[in-house]
N, C-alpha and C. Protein backbone atom coordinates (compact mmCIF):
# COMPACT_ATOMS: atom_id res chain seq x y z
N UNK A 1 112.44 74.33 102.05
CA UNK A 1 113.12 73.68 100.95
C UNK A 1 114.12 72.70 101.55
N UNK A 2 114.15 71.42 101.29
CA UNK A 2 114.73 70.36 101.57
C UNK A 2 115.91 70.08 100.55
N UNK A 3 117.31 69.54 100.76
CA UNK A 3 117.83 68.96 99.97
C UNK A 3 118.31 67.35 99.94
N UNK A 4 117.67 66.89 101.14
CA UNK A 4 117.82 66.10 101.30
C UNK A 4 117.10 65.08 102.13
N UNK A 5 117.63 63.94 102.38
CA UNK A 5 117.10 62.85 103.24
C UNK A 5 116.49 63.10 104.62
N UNK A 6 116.01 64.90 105.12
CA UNK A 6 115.87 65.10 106.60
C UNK A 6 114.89 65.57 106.42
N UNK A 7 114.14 65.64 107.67
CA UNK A 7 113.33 66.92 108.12
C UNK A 7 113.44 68.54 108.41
N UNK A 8 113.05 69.07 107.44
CA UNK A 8 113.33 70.88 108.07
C UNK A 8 113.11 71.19 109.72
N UNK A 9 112.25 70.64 110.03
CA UNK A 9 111.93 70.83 111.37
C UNK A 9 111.17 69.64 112.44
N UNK A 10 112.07 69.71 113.32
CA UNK A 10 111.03 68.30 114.33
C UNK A 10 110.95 69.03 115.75
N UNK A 11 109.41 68.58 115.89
CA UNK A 11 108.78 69.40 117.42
C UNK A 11 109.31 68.16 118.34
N UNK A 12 110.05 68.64 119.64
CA UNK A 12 109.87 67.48 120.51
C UNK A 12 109.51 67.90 121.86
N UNK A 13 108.16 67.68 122.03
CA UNK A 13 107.50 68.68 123.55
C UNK A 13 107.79 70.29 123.12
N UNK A 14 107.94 71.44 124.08
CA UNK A 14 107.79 72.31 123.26
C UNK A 14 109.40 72.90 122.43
N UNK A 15 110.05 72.20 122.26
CA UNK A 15 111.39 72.68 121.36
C UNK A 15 111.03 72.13 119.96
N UNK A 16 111.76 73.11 119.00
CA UNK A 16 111.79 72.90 117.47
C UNK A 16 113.01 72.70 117.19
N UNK A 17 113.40 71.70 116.90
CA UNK A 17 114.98 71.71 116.49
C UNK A 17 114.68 71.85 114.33
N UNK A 18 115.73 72.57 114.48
CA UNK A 18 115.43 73.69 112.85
C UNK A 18 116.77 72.85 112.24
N UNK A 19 116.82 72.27 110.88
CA UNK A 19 117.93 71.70 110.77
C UNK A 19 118.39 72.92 110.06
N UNK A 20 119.77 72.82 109.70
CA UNK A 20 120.85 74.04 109.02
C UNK A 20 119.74 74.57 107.40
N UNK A 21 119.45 75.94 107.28
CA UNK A 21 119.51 76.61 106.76
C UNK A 21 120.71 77.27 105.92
N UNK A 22 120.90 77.33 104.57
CA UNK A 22 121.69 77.73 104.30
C UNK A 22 121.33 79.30 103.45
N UNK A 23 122.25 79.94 102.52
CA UNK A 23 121.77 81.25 101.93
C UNK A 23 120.81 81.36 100.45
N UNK A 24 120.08 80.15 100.45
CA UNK A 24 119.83 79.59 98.48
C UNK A 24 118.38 80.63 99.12
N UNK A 25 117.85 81.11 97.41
CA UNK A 25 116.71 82.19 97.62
C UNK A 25 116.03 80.90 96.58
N UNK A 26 114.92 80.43 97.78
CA UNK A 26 113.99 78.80 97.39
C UNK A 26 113.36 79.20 95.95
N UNK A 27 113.15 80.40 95.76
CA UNK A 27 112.63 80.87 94.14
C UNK A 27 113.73 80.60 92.74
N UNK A 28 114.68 81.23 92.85
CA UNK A 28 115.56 81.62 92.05
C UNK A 28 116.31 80.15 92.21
N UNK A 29 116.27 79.38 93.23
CA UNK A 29 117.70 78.59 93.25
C UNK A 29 119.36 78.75 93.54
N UNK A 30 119.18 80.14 93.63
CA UNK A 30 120.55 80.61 94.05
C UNK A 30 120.92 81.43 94.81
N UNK A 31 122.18 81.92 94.73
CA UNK A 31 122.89 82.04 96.09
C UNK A 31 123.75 83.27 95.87
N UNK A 32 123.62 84.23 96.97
CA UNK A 32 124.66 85.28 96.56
C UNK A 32 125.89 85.29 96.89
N UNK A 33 126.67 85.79 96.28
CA UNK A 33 128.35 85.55 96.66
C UNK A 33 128.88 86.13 98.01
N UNK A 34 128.16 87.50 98.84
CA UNK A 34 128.40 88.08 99.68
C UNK A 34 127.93 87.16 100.72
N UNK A 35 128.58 86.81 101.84
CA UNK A 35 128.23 86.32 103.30
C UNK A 35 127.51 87.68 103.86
N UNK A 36 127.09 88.45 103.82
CA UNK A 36 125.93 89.20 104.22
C UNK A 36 125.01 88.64 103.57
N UNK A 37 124.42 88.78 102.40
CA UNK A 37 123.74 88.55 101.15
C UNK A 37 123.16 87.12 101.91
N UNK A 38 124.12 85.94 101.97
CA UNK A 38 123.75 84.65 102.33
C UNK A 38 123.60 84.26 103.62
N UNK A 39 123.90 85.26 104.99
CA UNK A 39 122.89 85.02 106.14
C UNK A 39 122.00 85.92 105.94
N UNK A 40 121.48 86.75 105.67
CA UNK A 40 120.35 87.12 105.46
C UNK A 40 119.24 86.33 105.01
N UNK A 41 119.32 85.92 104.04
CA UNK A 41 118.81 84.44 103.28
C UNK A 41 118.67 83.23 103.94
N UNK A 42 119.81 83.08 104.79
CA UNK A 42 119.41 81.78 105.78
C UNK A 42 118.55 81.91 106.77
N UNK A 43 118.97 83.23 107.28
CA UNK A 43 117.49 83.58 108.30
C UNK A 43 116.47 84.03 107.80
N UNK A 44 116.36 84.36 106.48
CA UNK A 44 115.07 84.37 106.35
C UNK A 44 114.49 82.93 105.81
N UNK A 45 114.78 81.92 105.40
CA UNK A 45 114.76 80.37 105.23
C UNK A 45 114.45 79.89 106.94
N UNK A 46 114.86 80.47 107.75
CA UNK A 46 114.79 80.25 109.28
C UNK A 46 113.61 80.60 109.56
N UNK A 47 113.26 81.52 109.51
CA UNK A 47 112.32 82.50 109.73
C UNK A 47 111.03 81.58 108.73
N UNK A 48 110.94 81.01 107.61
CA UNK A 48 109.89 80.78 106.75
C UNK A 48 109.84 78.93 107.78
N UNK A 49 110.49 78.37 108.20
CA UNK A 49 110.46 77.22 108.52
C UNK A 49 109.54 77.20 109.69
N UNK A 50 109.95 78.11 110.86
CA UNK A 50 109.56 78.31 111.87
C UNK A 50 108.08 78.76 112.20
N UNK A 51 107.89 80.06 111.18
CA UNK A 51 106.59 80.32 110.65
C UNK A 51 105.65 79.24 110.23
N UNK A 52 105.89 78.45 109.55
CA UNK A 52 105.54 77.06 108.80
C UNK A 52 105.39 76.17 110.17
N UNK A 53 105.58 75.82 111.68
CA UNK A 53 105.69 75.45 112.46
C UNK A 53 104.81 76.38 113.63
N UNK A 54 104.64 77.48 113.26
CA UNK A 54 103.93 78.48 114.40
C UNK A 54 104.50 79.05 115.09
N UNK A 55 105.94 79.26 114.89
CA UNK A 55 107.13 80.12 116.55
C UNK A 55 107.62 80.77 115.04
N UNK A 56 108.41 81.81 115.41
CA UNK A 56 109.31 82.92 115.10
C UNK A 56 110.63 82.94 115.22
N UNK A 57 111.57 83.59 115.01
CA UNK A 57 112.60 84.10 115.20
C UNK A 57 112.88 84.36 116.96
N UNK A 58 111.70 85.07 117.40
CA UNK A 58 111.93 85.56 118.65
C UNK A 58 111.87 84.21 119.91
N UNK A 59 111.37 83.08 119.15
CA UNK A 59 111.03 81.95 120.12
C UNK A 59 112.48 81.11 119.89
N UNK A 60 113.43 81.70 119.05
CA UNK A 60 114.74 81.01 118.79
C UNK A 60 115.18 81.24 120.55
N UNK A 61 116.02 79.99 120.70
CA UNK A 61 116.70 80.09 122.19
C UNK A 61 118.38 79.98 122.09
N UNK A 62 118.32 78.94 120.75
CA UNK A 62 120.06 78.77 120.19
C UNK A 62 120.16 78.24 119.12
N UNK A 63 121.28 79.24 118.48
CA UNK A 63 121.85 78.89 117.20
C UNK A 63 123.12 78.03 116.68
N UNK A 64 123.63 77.30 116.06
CA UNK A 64 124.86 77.23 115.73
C UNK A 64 124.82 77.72 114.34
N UNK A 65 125.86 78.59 113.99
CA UNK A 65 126.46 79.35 112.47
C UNK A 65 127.58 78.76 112.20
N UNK A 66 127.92 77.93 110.83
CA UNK A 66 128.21 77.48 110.41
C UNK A 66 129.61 78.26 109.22
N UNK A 67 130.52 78.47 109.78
CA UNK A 67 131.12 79.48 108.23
C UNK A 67 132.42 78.40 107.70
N UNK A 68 132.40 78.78 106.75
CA UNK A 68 133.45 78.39 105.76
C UNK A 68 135.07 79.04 105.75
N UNK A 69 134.52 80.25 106.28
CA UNK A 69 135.83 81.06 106.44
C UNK A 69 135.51 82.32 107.57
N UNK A 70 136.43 81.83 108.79
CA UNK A 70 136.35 82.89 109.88
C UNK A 70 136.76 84.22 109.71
N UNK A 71 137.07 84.77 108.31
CA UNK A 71 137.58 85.94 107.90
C UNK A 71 135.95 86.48 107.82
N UNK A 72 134.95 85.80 107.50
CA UNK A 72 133.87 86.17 107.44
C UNK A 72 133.08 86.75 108.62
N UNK A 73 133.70 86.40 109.83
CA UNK A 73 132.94 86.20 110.85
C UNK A 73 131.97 88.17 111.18
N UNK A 74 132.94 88.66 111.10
CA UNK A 74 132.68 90.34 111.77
C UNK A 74 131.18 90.60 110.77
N UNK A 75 131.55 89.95 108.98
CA UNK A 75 130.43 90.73 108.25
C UNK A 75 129.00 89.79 108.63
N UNK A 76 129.29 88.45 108.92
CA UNK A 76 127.47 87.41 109.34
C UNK A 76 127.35 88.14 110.94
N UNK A 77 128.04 88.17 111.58
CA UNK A 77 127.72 88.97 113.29
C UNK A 77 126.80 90.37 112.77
N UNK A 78 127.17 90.99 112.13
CA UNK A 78 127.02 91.92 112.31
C UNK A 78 125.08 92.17 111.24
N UNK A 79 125.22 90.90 110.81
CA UNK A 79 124.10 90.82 109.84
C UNK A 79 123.15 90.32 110.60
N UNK A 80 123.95 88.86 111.53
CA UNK A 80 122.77 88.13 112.47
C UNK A 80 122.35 89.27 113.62
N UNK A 81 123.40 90.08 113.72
CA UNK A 81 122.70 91.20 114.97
C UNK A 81 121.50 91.87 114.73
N UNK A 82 121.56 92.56 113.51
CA UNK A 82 120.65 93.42 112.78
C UNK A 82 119.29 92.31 112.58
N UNK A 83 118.97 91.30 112.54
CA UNK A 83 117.96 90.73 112.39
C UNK A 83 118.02 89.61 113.65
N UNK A 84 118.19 89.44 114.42
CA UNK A 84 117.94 88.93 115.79
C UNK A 84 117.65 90.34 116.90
N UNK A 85 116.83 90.43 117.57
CA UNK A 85 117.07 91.41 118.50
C UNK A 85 116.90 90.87 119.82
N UNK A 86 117.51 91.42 120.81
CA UNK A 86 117.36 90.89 121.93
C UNK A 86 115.89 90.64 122.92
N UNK A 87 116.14 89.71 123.30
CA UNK A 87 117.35 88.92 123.60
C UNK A 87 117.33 87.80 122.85
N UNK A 88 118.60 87.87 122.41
CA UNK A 88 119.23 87.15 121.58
C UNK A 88 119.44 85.67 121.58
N UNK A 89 119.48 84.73 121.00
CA UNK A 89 119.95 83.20 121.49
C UNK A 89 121.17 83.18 121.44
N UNK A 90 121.23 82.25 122.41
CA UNK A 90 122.40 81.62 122.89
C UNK A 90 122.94 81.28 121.25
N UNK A 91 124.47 81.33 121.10
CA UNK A 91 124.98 81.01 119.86
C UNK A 91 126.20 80.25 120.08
N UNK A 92 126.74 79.15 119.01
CA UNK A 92 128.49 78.99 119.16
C UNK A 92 128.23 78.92 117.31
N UNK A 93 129.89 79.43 116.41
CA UNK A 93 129.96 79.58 115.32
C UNK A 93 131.61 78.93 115.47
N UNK A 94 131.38 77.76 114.74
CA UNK A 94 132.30 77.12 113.69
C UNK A 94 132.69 77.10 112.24
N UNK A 95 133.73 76.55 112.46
CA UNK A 95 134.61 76.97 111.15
C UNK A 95 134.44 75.49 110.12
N UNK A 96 133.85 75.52 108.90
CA UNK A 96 134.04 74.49 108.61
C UNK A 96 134.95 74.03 106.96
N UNK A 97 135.29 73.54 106.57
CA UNK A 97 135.85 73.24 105.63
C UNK A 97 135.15 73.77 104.05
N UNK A 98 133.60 72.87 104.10
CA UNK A 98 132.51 73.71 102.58
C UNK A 98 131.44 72.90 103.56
N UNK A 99 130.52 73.10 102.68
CA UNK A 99 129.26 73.17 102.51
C UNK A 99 129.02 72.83 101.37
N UNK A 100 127.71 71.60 101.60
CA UNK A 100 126.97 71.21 100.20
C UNK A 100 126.97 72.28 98.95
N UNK A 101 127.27 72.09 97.85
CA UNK A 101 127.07 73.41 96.74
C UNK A 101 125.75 72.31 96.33
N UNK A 102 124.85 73.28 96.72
CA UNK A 102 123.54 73.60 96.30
C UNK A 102 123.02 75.16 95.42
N UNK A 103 123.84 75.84 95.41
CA UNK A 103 123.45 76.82 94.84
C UNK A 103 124.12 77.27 93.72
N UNK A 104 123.66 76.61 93.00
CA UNK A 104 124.29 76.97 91.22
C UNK A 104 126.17 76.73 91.76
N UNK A 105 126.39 77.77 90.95
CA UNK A 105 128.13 77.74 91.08
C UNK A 105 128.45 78.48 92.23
N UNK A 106 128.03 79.32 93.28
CA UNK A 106 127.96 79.65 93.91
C UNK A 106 128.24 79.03 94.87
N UNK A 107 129.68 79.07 95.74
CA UNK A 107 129.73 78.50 97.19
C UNK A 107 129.17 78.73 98.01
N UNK A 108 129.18 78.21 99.19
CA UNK A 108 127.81 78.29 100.16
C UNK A 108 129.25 78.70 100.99
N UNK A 109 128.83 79.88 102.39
CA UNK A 109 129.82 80.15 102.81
C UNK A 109 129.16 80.55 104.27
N UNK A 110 127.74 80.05 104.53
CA UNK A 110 127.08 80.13 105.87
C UNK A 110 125.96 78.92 105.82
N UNK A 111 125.87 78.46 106.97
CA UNK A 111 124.53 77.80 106.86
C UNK A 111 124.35 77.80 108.83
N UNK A 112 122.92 77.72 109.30
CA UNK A 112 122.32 78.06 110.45
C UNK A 112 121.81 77.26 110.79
N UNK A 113 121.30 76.37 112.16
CA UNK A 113 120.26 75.42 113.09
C UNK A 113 120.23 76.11 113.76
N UNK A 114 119.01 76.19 114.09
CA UNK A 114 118.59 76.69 115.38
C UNK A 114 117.76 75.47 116.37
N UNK A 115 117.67 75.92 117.34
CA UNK A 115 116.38 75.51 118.51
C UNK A 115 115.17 76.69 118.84
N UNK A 116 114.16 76.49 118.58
CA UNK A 116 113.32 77.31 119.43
C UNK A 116 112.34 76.71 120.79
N UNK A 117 111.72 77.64 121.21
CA UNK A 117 110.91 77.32 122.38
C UNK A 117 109.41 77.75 122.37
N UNK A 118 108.91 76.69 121.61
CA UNK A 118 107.52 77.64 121.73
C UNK A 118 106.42 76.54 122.22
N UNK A 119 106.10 77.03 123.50
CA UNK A 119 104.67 76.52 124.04
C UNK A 119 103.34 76.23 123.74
N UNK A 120 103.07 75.17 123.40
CA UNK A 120 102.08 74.50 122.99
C UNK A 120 100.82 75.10 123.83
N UNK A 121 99.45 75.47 123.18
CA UNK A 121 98.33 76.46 123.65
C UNK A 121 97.28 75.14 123.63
């Protein structure tokens, strides 16, 4: 699901650069209020892109996480842990001001890019 003027995903040799994922459920249009609730949702939006491309989750090499509020940080760690398993990508998580509201009234309070590595057969 696109909202805009980009590409979800561009192959260059064997890296996928994944543009930011955020927590919107592509059915419903919306967004849950919990920052658990909405990385879960982004990685699985991660996870459907990548799939859609032929690599996985596990071919991720690095992430940047995106939050709105670093008070958040302990409950998305602890969500991205539980659905990344090692070994893990390389990560850095910034703090940012908002995020596009794309999801109904619902603030957006995570959004994800990744890189993966997957070798061309």
């Amino acid at each position: 699901m696109t909202y805009g003027p980009y590409t979800p995903v561009r192959k260059a040799g064997d890296l996928l650069f994944v543009s930011g994922q955020v927590g919107i459920d592509a059915t419903t249009k919306t967004a849950a209020v919990q920052v658990t609730e909405q990385t879960k949702q982004a990685l699985r939006n991660l996870e459907q892109v990548l799939v859609s491309s032929g690599a996985s989750l596990q071919d991720v090499v690095k992430t940047t996480v995106f939050l709105t509020n670093m008070d958040d940080f302990a409950a998305m760690n602890a969500t991205y842990e539980q659905i990344f398993t090692p070994p893990r990508p390389a990560r850095s998580t910034v703090c940012v001001r908002e995020l596009p509201r794309l999801g109904g009234d619902t603030s957006l309070c995570v959004e994800i890019e990744a890189i993966a590595h997957k070798e061309v057969a």
